[in-house]
C-alpha atoms as a PDB file:
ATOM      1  CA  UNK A   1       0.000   0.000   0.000  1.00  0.00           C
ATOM      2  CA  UNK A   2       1.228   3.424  -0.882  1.00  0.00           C
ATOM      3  CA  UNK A   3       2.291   5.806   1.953  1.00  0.00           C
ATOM      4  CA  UNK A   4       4.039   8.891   3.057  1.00  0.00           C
ATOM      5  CA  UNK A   5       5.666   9.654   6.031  1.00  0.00           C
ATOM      6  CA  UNK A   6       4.259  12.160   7.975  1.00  0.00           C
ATOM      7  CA  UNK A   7       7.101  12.465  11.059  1.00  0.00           C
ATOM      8  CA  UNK A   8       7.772   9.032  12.663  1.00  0.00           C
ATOM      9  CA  UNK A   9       4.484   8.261  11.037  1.00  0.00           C
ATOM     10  CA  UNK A  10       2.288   7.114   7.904  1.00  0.00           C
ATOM     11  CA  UNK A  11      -0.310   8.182   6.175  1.00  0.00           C
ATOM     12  CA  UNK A  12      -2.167   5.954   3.549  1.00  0.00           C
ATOM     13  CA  UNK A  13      -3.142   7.533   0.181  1.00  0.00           C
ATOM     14  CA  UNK A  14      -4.467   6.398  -3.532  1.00  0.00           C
ATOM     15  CA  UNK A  15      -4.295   8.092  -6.609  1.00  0.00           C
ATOM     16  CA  UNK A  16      -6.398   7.897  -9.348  1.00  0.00           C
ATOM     17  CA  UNK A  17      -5.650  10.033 -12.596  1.00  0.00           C
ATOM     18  CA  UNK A  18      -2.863  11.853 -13.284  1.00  0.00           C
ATOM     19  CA  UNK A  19      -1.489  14.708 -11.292  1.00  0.00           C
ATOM     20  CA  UNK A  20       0.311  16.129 -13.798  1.00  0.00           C
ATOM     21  CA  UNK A  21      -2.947  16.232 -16.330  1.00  0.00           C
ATOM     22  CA  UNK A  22      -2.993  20.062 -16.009  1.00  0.00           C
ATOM     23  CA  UNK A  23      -6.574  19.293 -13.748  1.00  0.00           C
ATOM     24  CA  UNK A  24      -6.667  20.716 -10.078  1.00  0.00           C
ATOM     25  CA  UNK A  25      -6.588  17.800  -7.944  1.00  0.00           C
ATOM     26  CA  UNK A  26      -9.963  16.624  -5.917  1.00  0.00           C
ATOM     27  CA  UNK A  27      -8.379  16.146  -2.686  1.00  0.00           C
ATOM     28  CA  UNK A  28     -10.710  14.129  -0.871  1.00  0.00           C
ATOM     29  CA  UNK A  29     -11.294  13.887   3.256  1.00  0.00           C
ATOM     30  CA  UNK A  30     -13.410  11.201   5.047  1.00  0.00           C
ATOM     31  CA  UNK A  31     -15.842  11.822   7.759  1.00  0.00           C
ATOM     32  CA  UNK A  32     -15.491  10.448  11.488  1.00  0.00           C
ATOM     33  CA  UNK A  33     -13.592  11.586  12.403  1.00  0.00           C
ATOM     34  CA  UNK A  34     -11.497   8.067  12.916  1.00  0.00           C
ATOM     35  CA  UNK A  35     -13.285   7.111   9.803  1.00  0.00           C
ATOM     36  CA  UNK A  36     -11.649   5.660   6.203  1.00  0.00           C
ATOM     37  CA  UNK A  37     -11.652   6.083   2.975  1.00  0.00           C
ATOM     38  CA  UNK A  38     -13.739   3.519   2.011  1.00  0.00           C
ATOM     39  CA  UNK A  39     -17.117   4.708   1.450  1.00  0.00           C
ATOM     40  CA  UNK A  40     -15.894   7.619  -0.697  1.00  0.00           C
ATOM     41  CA  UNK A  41     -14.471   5.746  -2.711  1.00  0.00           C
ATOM     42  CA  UNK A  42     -16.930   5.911  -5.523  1.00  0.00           C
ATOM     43  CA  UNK A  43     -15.486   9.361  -5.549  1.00  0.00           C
ATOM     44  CA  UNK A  44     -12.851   8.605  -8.211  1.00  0.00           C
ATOM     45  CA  UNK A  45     -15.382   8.232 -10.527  1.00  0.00           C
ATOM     46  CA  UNK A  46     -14.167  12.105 -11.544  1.00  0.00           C
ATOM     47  CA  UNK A  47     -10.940  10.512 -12.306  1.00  0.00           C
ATOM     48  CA  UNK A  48     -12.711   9.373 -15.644  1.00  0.00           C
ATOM     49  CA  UNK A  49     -13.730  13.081 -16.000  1.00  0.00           C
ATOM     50  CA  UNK A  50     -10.417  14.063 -16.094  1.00  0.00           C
ATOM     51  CA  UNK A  51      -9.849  15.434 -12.599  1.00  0.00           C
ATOM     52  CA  UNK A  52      -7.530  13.546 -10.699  1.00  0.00           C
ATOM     53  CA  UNK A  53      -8.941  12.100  -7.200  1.00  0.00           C
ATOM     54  CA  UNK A  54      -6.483  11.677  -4.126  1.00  0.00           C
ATOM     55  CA  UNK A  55      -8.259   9.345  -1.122  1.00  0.00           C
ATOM     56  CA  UNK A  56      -6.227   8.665   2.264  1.00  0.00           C
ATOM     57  CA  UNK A  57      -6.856   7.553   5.558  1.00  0.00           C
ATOM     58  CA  UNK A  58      -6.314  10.467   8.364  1.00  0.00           C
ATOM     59  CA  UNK A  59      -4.120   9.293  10.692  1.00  0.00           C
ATOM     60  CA  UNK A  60      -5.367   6.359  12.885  1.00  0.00           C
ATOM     61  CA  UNK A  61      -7.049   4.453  11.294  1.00  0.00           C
ATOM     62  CA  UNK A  62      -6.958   2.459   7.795  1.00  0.00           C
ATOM     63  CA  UNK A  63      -3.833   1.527   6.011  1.00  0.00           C
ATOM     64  CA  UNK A  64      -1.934   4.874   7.861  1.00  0.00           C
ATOM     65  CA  UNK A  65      -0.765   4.431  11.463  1.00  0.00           C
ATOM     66  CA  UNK A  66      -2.619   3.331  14.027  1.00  0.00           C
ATOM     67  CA  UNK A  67      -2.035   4.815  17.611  1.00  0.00           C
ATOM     68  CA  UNK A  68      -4.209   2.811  20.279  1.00  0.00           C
ATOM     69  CA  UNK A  69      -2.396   3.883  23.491  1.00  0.00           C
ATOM     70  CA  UNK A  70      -2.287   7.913  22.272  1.00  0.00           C
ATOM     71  CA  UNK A  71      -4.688  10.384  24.267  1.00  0.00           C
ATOM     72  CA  UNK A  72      -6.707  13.237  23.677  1.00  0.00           C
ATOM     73  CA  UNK A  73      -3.620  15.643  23.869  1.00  0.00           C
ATOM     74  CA  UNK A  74      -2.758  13.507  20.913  1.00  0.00           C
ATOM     75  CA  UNK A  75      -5.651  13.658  18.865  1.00  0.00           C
ATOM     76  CA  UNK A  76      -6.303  17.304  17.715  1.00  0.00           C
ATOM     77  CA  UNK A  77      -7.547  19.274  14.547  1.00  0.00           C
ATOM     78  CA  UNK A  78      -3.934  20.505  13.841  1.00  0.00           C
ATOM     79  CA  UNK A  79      -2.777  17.490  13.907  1.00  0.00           C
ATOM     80  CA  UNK A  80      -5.100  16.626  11.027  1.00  0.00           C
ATOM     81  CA  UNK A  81      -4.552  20.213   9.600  1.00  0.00           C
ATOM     82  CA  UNK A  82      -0.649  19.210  10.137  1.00  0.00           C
ATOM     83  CA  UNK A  83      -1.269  15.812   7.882  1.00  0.00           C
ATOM     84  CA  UNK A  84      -3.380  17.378   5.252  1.00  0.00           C
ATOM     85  CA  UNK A  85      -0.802  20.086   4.595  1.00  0.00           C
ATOM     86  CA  UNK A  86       2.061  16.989   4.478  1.00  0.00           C
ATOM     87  CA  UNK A  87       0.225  14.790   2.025  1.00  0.00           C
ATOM     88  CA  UNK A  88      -0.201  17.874  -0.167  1.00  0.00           C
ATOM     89  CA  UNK A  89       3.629  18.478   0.810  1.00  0.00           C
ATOM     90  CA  UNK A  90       4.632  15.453  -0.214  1.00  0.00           C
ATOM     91  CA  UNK A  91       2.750  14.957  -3.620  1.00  0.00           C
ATOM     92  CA  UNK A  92       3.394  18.644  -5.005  1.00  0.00           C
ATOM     93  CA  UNK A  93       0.161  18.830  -5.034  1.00  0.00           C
ATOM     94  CA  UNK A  94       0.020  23.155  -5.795  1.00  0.00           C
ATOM     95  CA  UNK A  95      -3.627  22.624  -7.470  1.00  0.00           C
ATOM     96  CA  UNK A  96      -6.479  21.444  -6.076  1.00  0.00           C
ATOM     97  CA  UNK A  97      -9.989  21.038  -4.557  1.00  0.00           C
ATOM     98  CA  UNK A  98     -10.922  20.284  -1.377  1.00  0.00           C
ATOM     99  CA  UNK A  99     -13.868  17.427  -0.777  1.00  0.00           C
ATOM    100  CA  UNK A 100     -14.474  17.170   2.785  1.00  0.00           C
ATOM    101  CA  UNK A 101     -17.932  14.960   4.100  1.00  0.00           C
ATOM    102  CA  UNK A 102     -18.846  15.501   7.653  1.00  0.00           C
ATOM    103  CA  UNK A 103     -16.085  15.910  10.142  1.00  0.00           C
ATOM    104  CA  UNK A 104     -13.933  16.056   6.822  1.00  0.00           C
ATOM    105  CA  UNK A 105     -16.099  18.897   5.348  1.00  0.00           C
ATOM    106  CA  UNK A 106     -15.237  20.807   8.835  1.00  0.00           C
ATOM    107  CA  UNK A 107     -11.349  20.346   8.466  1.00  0.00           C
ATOM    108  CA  UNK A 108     -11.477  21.374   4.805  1.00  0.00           C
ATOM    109  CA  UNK A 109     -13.118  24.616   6.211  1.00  0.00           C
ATOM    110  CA  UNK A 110     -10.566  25.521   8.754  1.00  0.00           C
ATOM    111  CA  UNK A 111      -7.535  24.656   5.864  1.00  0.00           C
ATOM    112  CA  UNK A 112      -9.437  26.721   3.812  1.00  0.00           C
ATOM    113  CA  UNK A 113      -9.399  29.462   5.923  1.00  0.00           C
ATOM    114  CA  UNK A 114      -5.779  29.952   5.876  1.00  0.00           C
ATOM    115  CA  UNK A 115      -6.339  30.783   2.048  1.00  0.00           C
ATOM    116  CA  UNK A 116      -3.465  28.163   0.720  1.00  0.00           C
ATOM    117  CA  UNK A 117      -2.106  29.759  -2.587  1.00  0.00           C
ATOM    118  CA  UNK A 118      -3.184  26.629  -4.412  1.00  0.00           C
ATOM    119  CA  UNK A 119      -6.983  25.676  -3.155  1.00  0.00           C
ATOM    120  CA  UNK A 120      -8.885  26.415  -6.568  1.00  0.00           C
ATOM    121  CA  UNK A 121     -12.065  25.424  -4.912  1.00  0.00           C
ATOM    122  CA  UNK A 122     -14.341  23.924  -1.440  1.00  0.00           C
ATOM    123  CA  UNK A 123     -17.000  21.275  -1.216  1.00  0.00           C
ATOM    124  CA  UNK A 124     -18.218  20.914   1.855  1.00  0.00           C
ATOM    125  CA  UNK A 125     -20.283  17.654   2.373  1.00  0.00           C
ATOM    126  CA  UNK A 126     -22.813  16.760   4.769  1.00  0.00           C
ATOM    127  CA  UNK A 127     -20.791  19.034   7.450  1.00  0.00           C
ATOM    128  CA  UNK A 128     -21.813  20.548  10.620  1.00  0.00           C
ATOM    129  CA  UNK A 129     -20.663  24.121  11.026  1.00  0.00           C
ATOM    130  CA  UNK A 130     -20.525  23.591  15.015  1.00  0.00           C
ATOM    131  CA  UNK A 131     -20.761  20.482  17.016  1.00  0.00           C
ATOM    132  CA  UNK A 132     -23.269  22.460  19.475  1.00  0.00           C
ATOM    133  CA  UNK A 133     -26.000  22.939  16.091  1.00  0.00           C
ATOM    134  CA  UNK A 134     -24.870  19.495  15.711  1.00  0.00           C
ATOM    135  CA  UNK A 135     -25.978  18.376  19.251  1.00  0.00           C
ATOM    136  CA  UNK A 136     -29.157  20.672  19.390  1.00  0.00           C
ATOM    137  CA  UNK A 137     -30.404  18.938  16.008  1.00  0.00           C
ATOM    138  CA  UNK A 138     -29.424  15.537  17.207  1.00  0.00           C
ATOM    139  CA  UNK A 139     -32.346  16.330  19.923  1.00  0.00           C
ATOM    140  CA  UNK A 140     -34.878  16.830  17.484  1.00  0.00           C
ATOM    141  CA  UNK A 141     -34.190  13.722  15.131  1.00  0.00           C
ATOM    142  CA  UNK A 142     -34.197  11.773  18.287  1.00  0.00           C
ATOM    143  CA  UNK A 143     -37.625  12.801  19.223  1.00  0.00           C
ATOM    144  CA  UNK A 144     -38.881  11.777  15.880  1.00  0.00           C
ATOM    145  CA  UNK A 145     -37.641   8.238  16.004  1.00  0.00           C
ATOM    146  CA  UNK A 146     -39.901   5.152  16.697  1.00  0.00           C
ATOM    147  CA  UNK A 147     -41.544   5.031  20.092  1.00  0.00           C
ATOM    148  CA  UNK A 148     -38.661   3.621  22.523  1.00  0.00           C
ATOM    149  CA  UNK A 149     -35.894   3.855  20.322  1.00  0.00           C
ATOM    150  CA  UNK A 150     -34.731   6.887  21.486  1.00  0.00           C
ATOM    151  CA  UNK A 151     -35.768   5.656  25.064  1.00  0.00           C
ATOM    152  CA  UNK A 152     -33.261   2.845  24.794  1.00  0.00           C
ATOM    153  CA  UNK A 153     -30.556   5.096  24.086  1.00  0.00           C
ATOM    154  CA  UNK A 154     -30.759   7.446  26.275  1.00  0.00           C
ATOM    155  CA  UNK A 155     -30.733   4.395  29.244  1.00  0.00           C
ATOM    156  CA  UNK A 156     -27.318   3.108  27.766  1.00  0.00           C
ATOM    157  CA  UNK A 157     -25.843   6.501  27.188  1.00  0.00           C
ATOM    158  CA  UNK A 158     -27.171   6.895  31.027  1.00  0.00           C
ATOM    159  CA  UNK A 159     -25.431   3.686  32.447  1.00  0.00           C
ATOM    160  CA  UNK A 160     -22.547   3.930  30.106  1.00  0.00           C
ATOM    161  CA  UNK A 161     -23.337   0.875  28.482  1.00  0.00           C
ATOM    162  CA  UNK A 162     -22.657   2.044  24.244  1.00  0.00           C
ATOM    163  CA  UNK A 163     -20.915  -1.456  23.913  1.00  0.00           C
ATOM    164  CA  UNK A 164     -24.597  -3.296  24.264  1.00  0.00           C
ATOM    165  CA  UNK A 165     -26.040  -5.113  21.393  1.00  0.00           C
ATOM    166  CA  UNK A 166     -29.206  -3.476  22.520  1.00  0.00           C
ATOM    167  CA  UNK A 167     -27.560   0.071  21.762  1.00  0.00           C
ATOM    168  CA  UNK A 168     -26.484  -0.679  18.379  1.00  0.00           C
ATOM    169  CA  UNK A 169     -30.012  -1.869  17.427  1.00  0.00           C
ATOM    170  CA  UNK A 170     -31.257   1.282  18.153  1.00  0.00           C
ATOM    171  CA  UNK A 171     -28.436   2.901  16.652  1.00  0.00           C
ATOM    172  CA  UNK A 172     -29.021   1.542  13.575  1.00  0.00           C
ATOM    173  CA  UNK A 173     -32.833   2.743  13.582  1.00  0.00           C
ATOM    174  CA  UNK A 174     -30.989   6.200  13.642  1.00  0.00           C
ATOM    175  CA  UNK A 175     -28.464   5.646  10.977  1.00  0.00           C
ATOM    176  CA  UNK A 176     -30.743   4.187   8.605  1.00  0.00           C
ATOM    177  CA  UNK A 177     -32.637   7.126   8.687  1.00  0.00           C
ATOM    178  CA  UNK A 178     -30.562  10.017   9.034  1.00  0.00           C
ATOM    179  CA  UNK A 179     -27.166   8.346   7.881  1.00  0.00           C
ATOM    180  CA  UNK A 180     -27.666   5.927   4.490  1.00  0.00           C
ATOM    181  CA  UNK A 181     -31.014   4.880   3.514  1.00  0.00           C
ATOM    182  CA  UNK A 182     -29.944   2.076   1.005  1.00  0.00           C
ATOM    183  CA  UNK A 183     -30.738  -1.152   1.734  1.00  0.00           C
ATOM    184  CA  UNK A 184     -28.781  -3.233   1.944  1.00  0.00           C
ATOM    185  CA  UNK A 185     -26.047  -0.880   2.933  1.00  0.00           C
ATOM    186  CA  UNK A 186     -23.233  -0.687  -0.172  1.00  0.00           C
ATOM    187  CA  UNK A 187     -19.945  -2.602   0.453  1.00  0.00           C
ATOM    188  CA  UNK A 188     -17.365   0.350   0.656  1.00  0.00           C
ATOM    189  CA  UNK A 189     -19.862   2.057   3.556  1.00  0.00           C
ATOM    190  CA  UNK A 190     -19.712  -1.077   5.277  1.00  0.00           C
ATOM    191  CA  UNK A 191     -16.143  -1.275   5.073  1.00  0.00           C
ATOM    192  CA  UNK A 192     -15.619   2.417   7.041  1.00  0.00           C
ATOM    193  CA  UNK A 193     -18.237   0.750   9.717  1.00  0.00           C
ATOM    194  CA  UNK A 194     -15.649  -1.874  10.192  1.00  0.00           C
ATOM    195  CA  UNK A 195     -12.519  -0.457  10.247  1.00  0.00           C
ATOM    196  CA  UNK A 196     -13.813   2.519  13.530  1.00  0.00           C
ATOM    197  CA  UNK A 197     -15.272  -0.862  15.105  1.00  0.00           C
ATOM    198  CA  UNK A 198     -12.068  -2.323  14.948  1.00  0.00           C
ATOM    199  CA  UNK A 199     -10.387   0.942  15.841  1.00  0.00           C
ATOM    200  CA  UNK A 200     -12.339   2.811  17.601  1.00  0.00           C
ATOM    201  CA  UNK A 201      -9.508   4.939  19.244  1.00  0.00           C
ATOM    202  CA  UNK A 202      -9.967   8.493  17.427  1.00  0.00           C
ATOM    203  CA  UNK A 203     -13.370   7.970  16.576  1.00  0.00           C
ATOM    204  CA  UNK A 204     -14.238   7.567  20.532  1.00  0.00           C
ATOM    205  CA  UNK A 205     -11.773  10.439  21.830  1.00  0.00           C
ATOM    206  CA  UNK A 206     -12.708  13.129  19.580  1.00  0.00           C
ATOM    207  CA  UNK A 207     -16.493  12.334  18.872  1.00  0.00           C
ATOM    208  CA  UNK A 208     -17.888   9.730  21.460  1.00  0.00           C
ATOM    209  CA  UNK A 209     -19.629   6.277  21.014  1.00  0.00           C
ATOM    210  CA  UNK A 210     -22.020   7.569  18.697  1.00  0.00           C
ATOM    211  CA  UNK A 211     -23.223  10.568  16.000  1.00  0.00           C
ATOM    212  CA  UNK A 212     -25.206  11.700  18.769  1.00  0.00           C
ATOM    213  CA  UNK A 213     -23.670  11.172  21.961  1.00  0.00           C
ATOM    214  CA  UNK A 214     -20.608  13.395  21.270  1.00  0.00           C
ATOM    215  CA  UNK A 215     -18.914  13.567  24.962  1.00  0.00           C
ATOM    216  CA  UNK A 216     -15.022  13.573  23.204  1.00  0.00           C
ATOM    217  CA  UNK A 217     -12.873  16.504  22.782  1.00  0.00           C
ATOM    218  CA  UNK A 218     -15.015  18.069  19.441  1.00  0.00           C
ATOM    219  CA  UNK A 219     -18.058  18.809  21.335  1.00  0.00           C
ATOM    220  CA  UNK A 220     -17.706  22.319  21.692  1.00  0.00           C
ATOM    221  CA  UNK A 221     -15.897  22.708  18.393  1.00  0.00           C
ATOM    222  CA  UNK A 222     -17.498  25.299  15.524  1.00  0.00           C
ATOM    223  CA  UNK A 223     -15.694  26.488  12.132  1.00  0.00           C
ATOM    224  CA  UNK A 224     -18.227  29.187  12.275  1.00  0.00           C
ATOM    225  CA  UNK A 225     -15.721  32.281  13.083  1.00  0.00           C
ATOM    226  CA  UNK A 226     -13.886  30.541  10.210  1.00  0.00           C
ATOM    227  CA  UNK A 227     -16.321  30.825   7.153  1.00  0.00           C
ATOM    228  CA  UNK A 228     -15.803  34.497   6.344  1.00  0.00           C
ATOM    229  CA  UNK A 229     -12.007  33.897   5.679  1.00  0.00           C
ATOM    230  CA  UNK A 230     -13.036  31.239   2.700  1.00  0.00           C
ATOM    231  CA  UNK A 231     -12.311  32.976  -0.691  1.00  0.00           C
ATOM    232  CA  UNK A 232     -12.736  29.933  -1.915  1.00  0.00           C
ATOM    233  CA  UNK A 233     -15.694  29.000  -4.192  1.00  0.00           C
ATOM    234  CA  UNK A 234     -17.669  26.719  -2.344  1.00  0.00           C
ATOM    235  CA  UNK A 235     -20.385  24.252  -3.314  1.00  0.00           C
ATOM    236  CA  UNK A 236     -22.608  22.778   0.019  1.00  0.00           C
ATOM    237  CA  UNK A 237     -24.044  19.730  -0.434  1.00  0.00           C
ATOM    238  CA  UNK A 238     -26.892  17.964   2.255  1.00  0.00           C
ATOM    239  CA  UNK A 239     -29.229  15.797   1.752  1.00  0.00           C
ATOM    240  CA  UNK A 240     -33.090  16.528   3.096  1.00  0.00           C
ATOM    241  CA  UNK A 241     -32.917  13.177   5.505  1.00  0.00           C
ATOM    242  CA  UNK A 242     -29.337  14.205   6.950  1.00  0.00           C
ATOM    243  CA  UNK A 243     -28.038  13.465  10.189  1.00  0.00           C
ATOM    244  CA  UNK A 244     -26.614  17.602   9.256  1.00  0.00           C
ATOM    245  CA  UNK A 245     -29.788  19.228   9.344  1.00  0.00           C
ATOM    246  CA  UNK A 246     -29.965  22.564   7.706  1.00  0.00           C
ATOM    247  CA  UNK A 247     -29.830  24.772  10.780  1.00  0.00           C
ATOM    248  CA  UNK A 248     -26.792  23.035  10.993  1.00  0.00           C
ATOM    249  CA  UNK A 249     -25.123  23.947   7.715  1.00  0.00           C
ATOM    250  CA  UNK A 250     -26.993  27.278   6.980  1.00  0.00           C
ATOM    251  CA  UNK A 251     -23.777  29.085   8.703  1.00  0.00           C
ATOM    252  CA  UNK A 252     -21.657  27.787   5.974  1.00  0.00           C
ATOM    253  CA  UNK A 253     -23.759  29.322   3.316  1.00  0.00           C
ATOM    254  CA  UNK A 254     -24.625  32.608   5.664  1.00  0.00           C
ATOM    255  CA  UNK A 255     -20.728  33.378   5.711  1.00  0.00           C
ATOM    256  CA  UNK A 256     -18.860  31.983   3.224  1.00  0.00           C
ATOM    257  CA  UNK A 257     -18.617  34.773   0.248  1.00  0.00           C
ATOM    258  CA  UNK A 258     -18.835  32.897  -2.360  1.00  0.00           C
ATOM    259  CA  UNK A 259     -20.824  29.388  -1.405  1.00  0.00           C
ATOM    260  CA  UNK A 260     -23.940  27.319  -3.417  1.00  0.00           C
ATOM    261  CA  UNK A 261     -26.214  25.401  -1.523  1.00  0.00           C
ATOM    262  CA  UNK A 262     -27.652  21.821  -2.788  1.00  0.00           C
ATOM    263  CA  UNK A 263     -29.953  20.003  -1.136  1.00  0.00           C
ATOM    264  CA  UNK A 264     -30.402  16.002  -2.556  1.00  0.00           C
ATOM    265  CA  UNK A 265     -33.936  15.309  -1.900  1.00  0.00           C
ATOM    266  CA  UNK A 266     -34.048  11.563  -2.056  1.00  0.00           C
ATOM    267  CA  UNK A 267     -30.513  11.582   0.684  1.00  0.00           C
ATOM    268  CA  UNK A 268     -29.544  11.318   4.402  1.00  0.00           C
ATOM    269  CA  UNK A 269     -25.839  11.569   4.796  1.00  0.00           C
ATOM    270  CA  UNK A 270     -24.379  10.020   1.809  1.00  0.00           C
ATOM    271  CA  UNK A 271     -25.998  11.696  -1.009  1.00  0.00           C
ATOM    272  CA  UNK A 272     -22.879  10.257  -3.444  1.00  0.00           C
ATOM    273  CA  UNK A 273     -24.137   6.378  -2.275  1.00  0.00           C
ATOM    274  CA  UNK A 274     -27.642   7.513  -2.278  1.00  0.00           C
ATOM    275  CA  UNK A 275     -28.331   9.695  -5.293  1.00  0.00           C
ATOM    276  CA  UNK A 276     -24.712   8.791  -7.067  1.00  0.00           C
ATOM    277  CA  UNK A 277     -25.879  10.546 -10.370  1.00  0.00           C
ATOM    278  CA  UNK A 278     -27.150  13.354  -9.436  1.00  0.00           C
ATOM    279  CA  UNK A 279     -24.280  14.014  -6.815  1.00  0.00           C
ATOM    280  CA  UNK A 280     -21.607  13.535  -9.997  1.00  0.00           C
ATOM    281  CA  UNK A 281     -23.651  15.811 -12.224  1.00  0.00           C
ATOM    282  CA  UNK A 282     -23.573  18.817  -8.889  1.00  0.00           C
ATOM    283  CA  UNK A 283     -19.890  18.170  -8.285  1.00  0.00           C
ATOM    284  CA  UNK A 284     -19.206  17.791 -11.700  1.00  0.00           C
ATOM    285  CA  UNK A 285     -20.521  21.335 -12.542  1.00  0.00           C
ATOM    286  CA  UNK A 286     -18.907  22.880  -9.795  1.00  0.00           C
ATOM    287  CA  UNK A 287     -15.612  21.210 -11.005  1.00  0.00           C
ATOM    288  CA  UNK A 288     -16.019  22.527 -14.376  1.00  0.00           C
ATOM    289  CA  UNK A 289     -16.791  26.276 -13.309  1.00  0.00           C
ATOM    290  CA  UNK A 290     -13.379  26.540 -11.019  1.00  0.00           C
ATOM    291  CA  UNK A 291     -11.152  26.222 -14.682  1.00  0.00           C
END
C-alpha cells in the first residue's frame, strides 16, 4: 500500500488520474472523524472526468498508522490540519480542490481558511458548522424516532453501556434514517463501519460512542468564526434526511462569500451512495466552473 511519512508516522493515500494532467486535484477527506476512505471511494469516478482524485486515511485508522495507546492531547484538529498540509507536501500537489464529508467537510473549512495559494475550490459535504448545532439537532431527530428507540438510548448513554447489542439496534434505527437509507447498505460504507469498530480509538476520543452522543474533545468545536475567511468557491451539499440538518449547515452558506447550496432530496448523509448521479452531475458542474 502506498504511503508517506508524515514524522515518525504514515499516512495511507491512492491516486487515481494523473497529477500532472494540467486538472486541479480533488483532494478528498473522510468523515469520522477516525473514519476511512472507504465509502468515498466511488469518488474517483471524476478521475474518468479528467480530474484527478487523491483518497487517504487520516491518521489512525486504515492503512496509515494506528495509535491505540495515544490520548486526547494527541488527537487534535492541527494534527489533522498538520497531515493534510504533508500529504499535499509530499505529492506537489500546488492545485487542487478540497472534498471534505462531515467531520472532513469541517477540516477542509478551517484549511481553507488559511487561504493556501493553491486551493482552486471547497466542497463541503454533509458538514456541521458547530458540534453544538450538531448536538441541538441531534435532539430533534431523536424525538422523531420510533416510540422507545430513542428511550433505549438514552438508558445506555445513562449507564454507560454504548458497547450493548441493545444500543447498536437502536443505533441503527438512527443511521438508517438520518445516515444511508440504502438497503442493503453498499460494500465500501460497510467497510468504514468496520474499520472505527475495529479501531475505535480516534473515533471515541474526539467524537464519542455515537453521531449523537458526542462527549469527546469536538463537542464544543465550531468552524463558524472561520467561514468568512473562505475565498474559496464553495459548493454545500446535504441531503433533506441528513443526520446535518440545515440549521446546521446554513452558517456555511450565511458566511462563506462565495458558497452554493444543494440540497439532494431523495438523501440522508451520503448523497454520493444515495443519489450517485445526481451528486456527480452537482460536483461535476462545480468542477467545471473553477477552470
Amino acid at each position: 500500500m502506498p504511503t508517506i511519512p508524515f514524522g515518525p508516522l504514515q499516512t495511507w493515500y491512492r491516486v487515481t488520474g494523473d497529477l500532472d494532467s494540467g486538472r486541479p486535484a480533488l483532494v478528498v477527506l473522510h468523515g469520522g472523524p477516525g473514519s476511512t476512505h472507504d465509502y468515498l471511494a466511488n469518488l474517483k469516478v471524476f478521475a474518468d472526468h479528467g480530474w484527478p482524485v487523491v483518497h487517504y486515511d487520516q491518521l489512525g485508522n486504515g492503512g496509515s498508522s494506528h495509535l491505540r495507546d495515544r490520548g486526547a492531547d494527541f488527537w487534535t484538529v492541527p494534527l489533522f490540519l498538520a497531515e493534510l498540509d504533508n500529504l499535499l507536501a509530499r505529492l506537489e500537489i500546488t492545485d487542487y480542490v478540497l472534498f471534505g464529508h462531515s467531520w472532513g467537510g469541517m477540516l477542509a473549512t478551517a484549511h481553507a481558511a488559511g487561504n493556501p495559494p493553491g486551493l482552486r475550490g471547497l466542497i463541503i459535504a454533509n458538514s456541521p458548522a458547530s458540534y453544538q448545532l450538531w448536538l441541538q439537532e441531534m435532539d430533534v431527530l431523536r424525538a422523531d424516532l420510533p416510540p422507545g428507540v430513542d428511550e433505549t438510548l438514552r438508558r445506555h448513554e445513562k449507564a454507560g453501556t454504548t458497547d450493548s447489542d441493545e444500543y447498536f439496534a437502536a443505533l441503527k434505527v438512527f443511521y438508517e434514517k438520518h445516515v444511508c437509507r440504502l438497503k442493503p447498505w453498499p460494500r465500501d460504507y460497510l467497510a468504514s463501519f468496520y474499520e472505527v469498530y475495529n479501531d475505535p480509538t480516534v473515533y471515541f476520543t474526539m467524537n464519542g460512542p455515537s453521531e449523537f452522543h458526542v462527549i469527546g474533545t469536538l463537542k464544543d468545536w465550531s468552524v463558524i468564526d472561520l467561514c468568512p475567511k473562505v475565498m474559496a468557491p464553495t459548493l454545500i451539499l446535504s441531503g433533506r434526511h441528513d443526520e446535518a440538518t440545515p440549521v446546521t449547515v446554513q452558517p456555511f452558506q450565511d458566511r462563506i462569500p462565495d458558497a452554493r447550496w444543494e440540497i439532494f432530496e431523495d438523501s440522508s448523509h451520503t448523497p454520493h451512495l444515495e443519489e450517485p448521479e445526481l451528486f456527480q452531475k452537482v460536483v461535476l458542474d462545480h468542477l467545471t466552473s473553477l477552470i
